[in-house]
C-alpha atoms as a PDB file:
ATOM      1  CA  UNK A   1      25.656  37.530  -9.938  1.00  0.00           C
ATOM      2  CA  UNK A   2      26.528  36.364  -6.178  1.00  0.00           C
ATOM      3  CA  UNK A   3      24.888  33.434  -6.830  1.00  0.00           C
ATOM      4  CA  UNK A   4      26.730  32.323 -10.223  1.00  0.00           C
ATOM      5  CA  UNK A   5      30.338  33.870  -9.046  1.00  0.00           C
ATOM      6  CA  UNK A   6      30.305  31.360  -5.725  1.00  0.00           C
ATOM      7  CA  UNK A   7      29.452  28.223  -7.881  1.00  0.00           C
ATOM      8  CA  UNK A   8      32.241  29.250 -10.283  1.00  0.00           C
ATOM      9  CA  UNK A   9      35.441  27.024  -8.687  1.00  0.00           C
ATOM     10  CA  UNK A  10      33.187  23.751  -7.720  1.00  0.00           C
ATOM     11  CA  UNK A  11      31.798  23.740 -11.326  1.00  0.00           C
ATOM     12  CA  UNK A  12      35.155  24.108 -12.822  1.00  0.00           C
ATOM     13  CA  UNK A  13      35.909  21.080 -11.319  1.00  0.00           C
ATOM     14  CA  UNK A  14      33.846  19.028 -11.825  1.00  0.00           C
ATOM     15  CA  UNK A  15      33.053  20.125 -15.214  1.00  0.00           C
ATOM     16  CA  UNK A  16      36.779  20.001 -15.549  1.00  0.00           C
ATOM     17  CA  UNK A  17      37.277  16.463 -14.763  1.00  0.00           C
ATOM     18  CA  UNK A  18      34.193  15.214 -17.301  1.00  0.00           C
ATOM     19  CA  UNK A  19      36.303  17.122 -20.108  1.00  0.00           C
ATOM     20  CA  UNK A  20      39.308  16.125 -19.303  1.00  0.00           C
ATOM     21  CA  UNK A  21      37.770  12.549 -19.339  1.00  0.00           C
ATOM     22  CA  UNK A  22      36.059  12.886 -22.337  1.00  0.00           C
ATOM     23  CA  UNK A  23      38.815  15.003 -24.363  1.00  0.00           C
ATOM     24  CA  UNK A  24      41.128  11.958 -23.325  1.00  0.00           C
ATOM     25  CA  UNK A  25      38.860   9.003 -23.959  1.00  0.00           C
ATOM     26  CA  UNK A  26      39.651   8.593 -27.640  1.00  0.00           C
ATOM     27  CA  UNK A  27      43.386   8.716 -26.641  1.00  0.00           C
ATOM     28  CA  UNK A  28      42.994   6.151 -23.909  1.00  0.00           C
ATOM     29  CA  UNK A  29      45.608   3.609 -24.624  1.00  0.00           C
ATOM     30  CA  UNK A  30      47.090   4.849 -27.374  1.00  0.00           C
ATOM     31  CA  UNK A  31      50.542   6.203 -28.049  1.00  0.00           C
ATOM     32  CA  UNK A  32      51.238  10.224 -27.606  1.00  0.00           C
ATOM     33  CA  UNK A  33      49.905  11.399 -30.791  1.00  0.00           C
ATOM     34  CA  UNK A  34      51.462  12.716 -33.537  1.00  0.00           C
ATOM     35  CA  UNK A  35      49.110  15.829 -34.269  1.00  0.00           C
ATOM     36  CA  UNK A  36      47.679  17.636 -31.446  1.00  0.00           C
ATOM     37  CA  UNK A  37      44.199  16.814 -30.193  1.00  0.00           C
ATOM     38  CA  UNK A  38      42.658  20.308 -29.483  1.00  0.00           C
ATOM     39  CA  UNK A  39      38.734  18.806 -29.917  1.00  0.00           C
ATOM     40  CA  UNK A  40      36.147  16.695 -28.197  1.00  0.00           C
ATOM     41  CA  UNK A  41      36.206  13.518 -31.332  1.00  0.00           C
ATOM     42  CA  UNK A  42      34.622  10.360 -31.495  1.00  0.00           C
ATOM     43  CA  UNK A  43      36.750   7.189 -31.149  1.00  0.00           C
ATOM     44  CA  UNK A  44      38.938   5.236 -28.780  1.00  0.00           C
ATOM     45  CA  UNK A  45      39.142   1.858 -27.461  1.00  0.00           C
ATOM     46  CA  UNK A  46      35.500   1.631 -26.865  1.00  0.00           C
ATOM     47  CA  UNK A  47      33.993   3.911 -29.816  1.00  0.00           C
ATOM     48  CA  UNK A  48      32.859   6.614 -27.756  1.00  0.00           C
ATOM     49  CA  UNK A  49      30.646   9.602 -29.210  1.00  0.00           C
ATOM     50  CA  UNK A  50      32.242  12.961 -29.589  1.00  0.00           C
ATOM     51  CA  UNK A  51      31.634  14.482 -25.821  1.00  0.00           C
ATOM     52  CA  UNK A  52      31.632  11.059 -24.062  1.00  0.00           C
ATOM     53  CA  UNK A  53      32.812  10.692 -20.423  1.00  0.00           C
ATOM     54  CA  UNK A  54      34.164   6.880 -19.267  1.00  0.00           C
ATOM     55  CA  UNK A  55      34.030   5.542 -15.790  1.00  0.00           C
ATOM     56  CA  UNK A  56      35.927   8.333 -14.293  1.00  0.00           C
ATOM     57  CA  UNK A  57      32.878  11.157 -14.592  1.00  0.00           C
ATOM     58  CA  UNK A  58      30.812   8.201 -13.882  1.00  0.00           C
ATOM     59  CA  UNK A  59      32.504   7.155 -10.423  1.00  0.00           C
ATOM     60  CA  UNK A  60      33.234  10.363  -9.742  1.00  0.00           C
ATOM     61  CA  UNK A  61      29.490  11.382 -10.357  1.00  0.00           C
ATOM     62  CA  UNK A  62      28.520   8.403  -7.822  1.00  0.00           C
ATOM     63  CA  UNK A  63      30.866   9.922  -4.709  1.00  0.00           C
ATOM     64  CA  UNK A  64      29.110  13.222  -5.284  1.00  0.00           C
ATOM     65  CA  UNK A  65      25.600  11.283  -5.441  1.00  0.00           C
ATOM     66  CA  UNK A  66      26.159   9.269  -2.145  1.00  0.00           C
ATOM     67  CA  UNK A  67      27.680  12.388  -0.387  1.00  0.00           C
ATOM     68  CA  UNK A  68      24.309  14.321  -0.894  1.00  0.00           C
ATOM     69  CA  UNK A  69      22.225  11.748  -0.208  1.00  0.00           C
ATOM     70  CA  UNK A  70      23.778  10.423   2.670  1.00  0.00           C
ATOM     71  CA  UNK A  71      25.202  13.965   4.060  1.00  0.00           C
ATOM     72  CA  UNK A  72      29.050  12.579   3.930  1.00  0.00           C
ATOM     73  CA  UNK A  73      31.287   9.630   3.105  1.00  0.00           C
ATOM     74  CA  UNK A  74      29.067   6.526   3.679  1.00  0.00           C
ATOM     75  CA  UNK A  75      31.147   3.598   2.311  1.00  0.00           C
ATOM     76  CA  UNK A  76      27.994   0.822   2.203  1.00  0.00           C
ATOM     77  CA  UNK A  77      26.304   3.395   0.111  1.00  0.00           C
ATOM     78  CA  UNK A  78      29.533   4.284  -2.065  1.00  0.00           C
ATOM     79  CA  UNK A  79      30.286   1.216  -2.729  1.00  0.00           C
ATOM     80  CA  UNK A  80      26.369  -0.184  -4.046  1.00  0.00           C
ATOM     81  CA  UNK A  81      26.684   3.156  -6.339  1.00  0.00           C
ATOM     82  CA  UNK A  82      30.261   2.407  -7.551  1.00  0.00           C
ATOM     83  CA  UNK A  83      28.935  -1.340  -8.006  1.00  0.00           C
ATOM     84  CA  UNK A  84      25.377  -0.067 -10.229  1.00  0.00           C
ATOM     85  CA  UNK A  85      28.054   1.672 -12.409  1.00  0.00           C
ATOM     86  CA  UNK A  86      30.446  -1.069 -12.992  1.00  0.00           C
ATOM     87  CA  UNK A  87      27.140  -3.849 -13.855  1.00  0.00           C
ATOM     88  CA  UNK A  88      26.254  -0.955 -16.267  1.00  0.00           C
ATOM     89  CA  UNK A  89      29.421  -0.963 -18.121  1.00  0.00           C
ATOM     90  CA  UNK A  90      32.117  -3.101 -16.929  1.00  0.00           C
ATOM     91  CA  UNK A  91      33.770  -2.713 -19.972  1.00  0.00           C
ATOM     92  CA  UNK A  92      34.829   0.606 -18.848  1.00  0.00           C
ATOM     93  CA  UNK A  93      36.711  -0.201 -15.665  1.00  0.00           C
ATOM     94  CA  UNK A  94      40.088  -0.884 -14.867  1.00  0.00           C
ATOM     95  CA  UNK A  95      41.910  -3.924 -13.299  1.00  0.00           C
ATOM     96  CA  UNK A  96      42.013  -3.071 -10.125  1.00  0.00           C
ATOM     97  CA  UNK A  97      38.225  -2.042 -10.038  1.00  0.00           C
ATOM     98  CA  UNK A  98      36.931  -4.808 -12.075  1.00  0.00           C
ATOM     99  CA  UNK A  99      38.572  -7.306  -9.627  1.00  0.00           C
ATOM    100  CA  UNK A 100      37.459  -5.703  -6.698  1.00  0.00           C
ATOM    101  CA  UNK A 101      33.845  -5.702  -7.673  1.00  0.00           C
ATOM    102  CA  UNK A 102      33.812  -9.207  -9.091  1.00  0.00           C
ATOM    103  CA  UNK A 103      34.468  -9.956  -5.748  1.00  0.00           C
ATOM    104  CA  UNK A 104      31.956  -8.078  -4.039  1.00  0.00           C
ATOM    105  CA  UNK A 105      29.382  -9.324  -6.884  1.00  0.00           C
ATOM    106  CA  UNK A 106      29.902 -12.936  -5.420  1.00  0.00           C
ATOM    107  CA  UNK A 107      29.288 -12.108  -2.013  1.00  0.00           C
ATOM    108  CA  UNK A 108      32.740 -10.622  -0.670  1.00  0.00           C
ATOM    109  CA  UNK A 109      32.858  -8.424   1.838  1.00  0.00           C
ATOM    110  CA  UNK A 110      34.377  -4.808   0.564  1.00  0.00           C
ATOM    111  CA  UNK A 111      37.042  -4.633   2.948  1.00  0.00           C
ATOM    112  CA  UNK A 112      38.246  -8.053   2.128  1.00  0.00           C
ATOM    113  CA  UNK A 113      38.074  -7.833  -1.329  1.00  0.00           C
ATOM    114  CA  UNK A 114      40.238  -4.656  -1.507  1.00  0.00           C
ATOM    115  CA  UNK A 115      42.674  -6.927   0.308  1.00  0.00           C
ATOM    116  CA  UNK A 116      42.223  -9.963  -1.962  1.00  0.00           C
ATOM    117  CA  UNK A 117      42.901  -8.056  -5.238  1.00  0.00           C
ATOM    118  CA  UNK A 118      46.116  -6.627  -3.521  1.00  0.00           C
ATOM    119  CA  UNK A 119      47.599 -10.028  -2.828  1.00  0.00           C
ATOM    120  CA  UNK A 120      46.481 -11.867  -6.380  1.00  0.00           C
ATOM    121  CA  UNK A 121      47.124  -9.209  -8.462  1.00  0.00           C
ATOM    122  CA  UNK A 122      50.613  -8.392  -7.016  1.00  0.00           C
ATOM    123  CA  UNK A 123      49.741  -4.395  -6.186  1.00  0.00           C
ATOM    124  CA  UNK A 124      46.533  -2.677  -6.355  1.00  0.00           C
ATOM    125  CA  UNK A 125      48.330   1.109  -6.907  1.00  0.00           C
ATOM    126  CA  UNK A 126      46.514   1.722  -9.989  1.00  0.00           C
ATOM    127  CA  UNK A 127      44.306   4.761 -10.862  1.00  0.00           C
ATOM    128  CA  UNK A 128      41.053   4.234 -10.028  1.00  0.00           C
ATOM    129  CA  UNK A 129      40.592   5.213  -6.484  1.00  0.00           C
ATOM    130  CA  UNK A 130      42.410   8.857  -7.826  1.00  0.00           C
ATOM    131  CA  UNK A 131      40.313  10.158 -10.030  1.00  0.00           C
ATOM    132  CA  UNK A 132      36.944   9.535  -8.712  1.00  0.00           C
ATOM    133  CA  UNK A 133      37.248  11.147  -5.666  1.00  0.00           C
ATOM    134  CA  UNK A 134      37.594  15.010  -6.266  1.00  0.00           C
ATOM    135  CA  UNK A 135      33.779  15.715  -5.251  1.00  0.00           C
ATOM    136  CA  UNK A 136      35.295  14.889  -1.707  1.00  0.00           C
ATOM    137  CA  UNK A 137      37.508  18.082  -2.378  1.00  0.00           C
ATOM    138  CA  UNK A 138      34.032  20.275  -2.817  1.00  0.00           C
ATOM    139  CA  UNK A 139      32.404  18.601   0.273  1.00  0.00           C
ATOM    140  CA  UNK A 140      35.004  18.336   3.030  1.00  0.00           C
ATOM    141  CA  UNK A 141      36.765  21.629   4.229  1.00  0.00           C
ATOM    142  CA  UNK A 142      40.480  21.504   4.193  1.00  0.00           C
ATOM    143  CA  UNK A 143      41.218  20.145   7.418  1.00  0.00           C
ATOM    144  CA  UNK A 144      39.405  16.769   6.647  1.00  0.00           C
ATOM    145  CA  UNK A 145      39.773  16.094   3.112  1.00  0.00           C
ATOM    146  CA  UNK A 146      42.939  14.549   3.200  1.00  0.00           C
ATOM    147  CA  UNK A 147      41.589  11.637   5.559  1.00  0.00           C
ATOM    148  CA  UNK A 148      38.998  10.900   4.141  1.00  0.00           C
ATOM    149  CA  UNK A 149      40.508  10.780   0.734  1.00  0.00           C
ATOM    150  CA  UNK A 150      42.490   8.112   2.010  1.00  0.00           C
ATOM    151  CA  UNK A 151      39.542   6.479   3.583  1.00  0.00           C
ATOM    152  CA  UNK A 152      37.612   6.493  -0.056  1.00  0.00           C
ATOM    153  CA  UNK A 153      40.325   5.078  -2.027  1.00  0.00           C
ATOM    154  CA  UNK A 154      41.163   2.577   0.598  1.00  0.00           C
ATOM    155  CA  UNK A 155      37.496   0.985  -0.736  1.00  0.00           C
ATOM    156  CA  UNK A 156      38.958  -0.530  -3.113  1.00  0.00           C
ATOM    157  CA  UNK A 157      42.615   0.257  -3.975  1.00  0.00           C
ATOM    158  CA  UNK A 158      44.361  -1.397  -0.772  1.00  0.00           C
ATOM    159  CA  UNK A 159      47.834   0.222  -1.419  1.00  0.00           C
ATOM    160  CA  UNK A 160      48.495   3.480   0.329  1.00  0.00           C
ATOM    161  CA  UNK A 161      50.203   5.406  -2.778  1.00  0.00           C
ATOM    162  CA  UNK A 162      47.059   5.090  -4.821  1.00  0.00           C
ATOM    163  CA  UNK A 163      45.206   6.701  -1.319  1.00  0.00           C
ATOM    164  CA  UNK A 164      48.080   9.058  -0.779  1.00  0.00           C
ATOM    165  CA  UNK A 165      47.926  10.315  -4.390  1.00  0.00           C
ATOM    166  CA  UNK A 166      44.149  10.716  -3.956  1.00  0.00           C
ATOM    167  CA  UNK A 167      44.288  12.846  -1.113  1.00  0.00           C
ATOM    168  CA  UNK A 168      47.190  15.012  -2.542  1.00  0.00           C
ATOM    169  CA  UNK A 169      45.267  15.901  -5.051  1.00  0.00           C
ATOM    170  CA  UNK A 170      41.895  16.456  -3.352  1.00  0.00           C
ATOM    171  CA  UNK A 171      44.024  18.483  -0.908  1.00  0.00           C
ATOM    172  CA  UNK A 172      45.046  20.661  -4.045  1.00  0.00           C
ATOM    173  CA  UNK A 173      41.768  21.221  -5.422  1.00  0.00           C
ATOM    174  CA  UNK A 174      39.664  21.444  -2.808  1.00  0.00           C
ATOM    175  CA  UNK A 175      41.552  24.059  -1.097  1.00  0.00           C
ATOM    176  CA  UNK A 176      41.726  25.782  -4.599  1.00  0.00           C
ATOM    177  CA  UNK A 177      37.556  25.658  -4.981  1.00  0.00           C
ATOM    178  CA  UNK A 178      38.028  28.100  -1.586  1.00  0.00           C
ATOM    179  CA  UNK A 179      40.299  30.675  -3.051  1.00  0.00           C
ATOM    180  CA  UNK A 180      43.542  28.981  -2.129  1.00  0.00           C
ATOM    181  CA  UNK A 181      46.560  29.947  -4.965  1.00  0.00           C
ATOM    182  CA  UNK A 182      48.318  27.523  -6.777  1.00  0.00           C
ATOM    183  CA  UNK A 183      51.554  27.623  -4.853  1.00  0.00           C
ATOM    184  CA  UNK A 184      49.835  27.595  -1.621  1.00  0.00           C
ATOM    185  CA  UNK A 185      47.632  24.552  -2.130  1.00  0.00           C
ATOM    186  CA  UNK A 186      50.410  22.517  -3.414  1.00  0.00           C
ATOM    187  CA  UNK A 187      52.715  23.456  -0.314  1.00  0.00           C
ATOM    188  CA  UNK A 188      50.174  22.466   2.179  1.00  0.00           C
ATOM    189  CA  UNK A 189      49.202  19.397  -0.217  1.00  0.00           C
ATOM    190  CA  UNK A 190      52.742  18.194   0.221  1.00  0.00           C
ATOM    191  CA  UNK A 191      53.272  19.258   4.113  1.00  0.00           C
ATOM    192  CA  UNK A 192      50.481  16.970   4.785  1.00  0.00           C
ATOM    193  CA  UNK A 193      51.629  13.879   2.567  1.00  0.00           C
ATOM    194  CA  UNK A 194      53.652  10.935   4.721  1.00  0.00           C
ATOM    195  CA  UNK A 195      54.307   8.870   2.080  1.00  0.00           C
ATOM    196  CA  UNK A 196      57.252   8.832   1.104  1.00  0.00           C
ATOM    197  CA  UNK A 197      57.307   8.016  -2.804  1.00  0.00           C
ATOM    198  CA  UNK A 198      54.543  10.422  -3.337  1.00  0.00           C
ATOM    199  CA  UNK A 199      55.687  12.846  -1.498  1.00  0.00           C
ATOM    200  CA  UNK A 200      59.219  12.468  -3.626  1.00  0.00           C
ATOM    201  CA  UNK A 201      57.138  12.105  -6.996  1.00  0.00           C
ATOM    202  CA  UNK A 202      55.004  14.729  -6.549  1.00  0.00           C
ATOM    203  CA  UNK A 203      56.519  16.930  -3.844  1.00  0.00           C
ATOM    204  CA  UNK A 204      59.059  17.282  -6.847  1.00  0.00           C
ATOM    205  CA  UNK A 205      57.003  17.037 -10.164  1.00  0.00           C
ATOM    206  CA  UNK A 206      59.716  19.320 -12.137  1.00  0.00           C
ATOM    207  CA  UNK A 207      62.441  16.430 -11.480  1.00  0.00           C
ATOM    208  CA  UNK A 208      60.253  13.985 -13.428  1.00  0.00           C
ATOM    209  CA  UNK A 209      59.227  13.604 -16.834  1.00  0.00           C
ATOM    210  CA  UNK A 210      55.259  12.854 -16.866  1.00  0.00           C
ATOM    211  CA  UNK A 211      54.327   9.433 -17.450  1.00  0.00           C
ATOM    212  CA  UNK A 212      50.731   9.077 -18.753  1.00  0.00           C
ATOM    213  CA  UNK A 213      50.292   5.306 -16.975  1.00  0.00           C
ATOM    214  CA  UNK A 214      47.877   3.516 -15.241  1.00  0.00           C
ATOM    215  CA  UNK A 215      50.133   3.646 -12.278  1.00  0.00           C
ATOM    216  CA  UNK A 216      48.707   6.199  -9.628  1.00  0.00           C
ATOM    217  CA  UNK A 217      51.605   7.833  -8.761  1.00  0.00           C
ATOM    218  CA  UNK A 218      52.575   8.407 -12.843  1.00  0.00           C
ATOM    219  CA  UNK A 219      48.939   9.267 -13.654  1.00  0.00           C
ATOM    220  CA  UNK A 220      48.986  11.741 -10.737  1.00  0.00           C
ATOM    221  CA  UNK A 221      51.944  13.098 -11.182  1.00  0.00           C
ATOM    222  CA  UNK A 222      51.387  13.404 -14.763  1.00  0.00           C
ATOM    223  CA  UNK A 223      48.436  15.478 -14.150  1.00  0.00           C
ATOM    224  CA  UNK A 224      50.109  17.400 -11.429  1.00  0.00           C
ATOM    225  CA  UNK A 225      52.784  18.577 -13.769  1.00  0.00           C
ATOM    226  CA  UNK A 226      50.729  19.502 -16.929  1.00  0.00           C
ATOM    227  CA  UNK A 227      48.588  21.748 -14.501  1.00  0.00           C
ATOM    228  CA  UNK A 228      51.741  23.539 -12.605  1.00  0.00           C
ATOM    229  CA  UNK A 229      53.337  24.014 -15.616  1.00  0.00           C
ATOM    230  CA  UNK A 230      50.311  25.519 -17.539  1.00  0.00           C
ATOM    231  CA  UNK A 231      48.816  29.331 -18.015  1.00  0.00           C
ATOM    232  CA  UNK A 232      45.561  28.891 -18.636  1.00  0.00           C
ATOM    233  CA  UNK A 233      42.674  25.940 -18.632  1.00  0.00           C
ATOM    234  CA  UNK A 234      42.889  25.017 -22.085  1.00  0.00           C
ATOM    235  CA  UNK A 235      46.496  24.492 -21.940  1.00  0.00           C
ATOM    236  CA  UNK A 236      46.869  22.350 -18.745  1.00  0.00           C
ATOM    237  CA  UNK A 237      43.968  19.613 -19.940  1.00  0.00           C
ATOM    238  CA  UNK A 238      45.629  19.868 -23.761  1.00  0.00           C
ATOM    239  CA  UNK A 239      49.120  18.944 -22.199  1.00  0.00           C
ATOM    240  CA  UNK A 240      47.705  16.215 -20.228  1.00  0.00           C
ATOM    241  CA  UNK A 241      45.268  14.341 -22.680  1.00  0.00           C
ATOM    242  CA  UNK A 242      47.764  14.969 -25.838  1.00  0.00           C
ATOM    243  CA  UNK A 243      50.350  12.631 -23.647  1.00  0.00           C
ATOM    244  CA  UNK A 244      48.530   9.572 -24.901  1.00  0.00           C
ATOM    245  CA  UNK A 245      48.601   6.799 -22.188  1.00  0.00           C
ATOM    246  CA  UNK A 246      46.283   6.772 -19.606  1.00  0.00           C
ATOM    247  CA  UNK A 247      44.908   9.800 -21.310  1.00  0.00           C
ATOM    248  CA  UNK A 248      41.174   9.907 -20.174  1.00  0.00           C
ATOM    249  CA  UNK A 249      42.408   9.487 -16.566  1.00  0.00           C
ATOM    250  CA  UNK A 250      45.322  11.486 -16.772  1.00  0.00           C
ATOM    251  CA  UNK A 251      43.072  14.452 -18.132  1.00  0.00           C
ATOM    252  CA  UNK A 252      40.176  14.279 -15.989  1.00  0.00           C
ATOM    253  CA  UNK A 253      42.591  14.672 -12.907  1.00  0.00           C
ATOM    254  CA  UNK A 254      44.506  17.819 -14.414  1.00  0.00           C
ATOM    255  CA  UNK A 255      40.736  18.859 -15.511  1.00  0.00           C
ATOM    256  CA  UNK A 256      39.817  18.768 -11.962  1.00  0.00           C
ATOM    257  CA  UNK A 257      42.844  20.688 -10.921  1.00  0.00           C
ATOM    258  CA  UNK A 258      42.183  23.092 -13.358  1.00  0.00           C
ATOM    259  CA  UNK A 259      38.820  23.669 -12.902  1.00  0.00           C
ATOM    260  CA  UNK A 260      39.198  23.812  -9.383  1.00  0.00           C
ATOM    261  CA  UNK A 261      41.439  26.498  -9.887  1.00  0.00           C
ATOM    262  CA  UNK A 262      40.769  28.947 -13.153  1.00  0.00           C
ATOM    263  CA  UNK A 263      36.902  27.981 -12.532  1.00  0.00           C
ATOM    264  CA  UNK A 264      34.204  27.324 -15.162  1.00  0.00           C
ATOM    265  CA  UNK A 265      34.538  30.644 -17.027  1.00  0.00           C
ATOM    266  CA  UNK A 266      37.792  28.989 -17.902  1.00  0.00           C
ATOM    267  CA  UNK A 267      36.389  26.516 -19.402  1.00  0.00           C
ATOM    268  CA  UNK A 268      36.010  26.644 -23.732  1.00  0.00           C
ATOM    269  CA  UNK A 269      32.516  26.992 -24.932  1.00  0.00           C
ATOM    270  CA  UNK A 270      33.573  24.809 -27.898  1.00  0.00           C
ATOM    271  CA  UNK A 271      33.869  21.751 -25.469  1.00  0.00           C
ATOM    272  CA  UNK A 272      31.060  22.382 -22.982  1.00  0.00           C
ATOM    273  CA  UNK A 273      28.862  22.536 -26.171  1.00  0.00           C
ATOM    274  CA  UNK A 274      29.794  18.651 -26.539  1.00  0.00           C
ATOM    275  CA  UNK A 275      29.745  17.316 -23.192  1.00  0.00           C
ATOM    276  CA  UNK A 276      27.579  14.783 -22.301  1.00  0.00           C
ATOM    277  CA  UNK A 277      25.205  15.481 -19.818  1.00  0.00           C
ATOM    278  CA  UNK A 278      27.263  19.086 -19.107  1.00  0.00           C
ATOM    279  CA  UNK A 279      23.938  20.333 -17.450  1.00  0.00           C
ATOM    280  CA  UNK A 280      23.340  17.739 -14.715  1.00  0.00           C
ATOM    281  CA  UNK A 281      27.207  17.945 -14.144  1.00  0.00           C
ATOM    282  CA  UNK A 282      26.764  21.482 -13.335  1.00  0.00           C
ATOM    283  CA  UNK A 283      23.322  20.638 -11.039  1.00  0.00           C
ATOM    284  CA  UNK A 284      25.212  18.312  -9.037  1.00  0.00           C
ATOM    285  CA  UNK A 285      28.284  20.393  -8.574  1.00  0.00           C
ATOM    286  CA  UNK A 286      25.951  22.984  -6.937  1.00  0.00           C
ATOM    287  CA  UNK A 287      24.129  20.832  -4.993  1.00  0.00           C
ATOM    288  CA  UNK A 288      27.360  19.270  -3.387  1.00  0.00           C
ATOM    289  CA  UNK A 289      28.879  22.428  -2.643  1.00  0.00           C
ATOM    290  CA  UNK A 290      25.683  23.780  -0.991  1.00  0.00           C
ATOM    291  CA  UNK A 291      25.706  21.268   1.006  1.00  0.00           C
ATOM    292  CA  UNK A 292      29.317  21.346   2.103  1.00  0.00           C
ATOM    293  CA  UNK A 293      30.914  20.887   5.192  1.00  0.00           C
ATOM    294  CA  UNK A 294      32.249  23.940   6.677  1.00  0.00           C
END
């Protein structure tokens, strides 16, 4: 019972981010929706099965790979995992992303494609760099998570909000996978924040209406609110994927949160039944929080 009960916060989020990414997935792009989504359903811009995770899990799934195998953040290696997703199923992947490893495909060098996408694309603030980094939040103690979020997002997503909103959040849930409350982990998330949009966004989520975009500052702070404002697991990840939008993205960063904080007993039966891969989710959780930092 030792055994399962420590395990309990790092598989809820992990686990919590694939569902929220696979609730959300049929959503993605669409309008908020008229009835309310309560089930894992087939569908969506790219005809996903019932239980489906997008590039989210599977980026996310590829920081947790590299940190085991390489025993912390090793951006060469990151970024040749991030890069075996995307030739799997570019399809998947955002602007930003896509750009950035088109680039590196033809021989760029990572730090100078992050830059290049920036400047021809006018911004590179989206997403992407957010929600694949919350393994970072089970590996890295408090003190260091937050810098090395930045680091991580910084890949590939050259603007500081999309790195600030990373670490905020990894801040948040990592500290939460310790036994951190709520209110605690979001005071210290924003004490530790210098930007100064995020920090206004998401420093003061009830000011805002959520915005389910791909826009990292919206997304987060979209997530942000529907997991503040919820009571239980079911109801944070609900409120976030039944926004519409950015829906897979939005939910698999409240799923994080959520899991991170209510843990995987939390979690409805009903939906871990339909996960893909739910299993090997929960192996690698345990393997990257065994081999934490401390």
């Amino acid at each position: 019972m030792k055994f399962i009960r420590e395990y309990i916060h790092p598989r809820g989020l992990l686990a919590g981010l694939a569902i929220g990414d696979a609730l959300g997935a049929p959503l993605e792009g669409s309008p908020q929706p008229e009835a309310w989504v309560t089930n894992m359903r087939p569908g969506g811009r790219h005809f996903r099965k019932a239980g489906q995770y997008t590039d989210d899990t599977l980026q996310a799934l590829a920081i947790a790979e590299s940190l085991i195998a390489c025993r912390g953040f090793h951006p060469s290696d990151l970024v040749q995992r991030l890069l075996s997703g995307y030739e799997k199923r570019p399809e998947w992947y955002g602007p930003t992303s896509s750009a950035f490893f088109t680039l590196v495909r033809s021989g760029t060098l990572p730090q100078r494609a992050a830059e290049l996408v920036h400047r021809r694309h006018h911004g590179s603030r989206s997403d992407g760099s957010v929600m694949r980094a919350f393994p970072l939040a089970i590996f890295y103690p408090a003190d260091q998570v937050y810098g090395v979020s930045i680091v991580c997002s910084e890949l590939t997503h050259y603007d500081p909000v999309a790195a600030h909103c990373s670490a905020w959040l990894n801040q948040m849930a990592g500290e939460m996978c310790r036994g951190v409350s709520r209110r605690q982990a979001f005071i210290h998330a924003r004490s530790r924040c210098r930007n100064a949009e995020v920090l206004d966004k998401l420093g003061s989520y009830a000011r805002y209406r959520p915005e389910p975009s791909l826009d990292a500052v919206l997304c987060s702070h979209a997530a942000l609110s529907c997991f503040m404002n919820a009571r239980t697991f079911e109801n944070a990840v609900l409120s976030a994927i039944n926004l519409g939008g950015d829906a897979d993205t939005v939910g698999a960063c409240c799923g994080a949160l959520a899991g991170a904080y209510w843990g995987i007993e939390a979690v409805p039966e009903r939906w871990t039944a339909e996960l893909e891969d739910y299993s090997g989710i929960l192996k690698v959780a345990d393997v990257l929080w065994q081999n934490r930092l401390e």
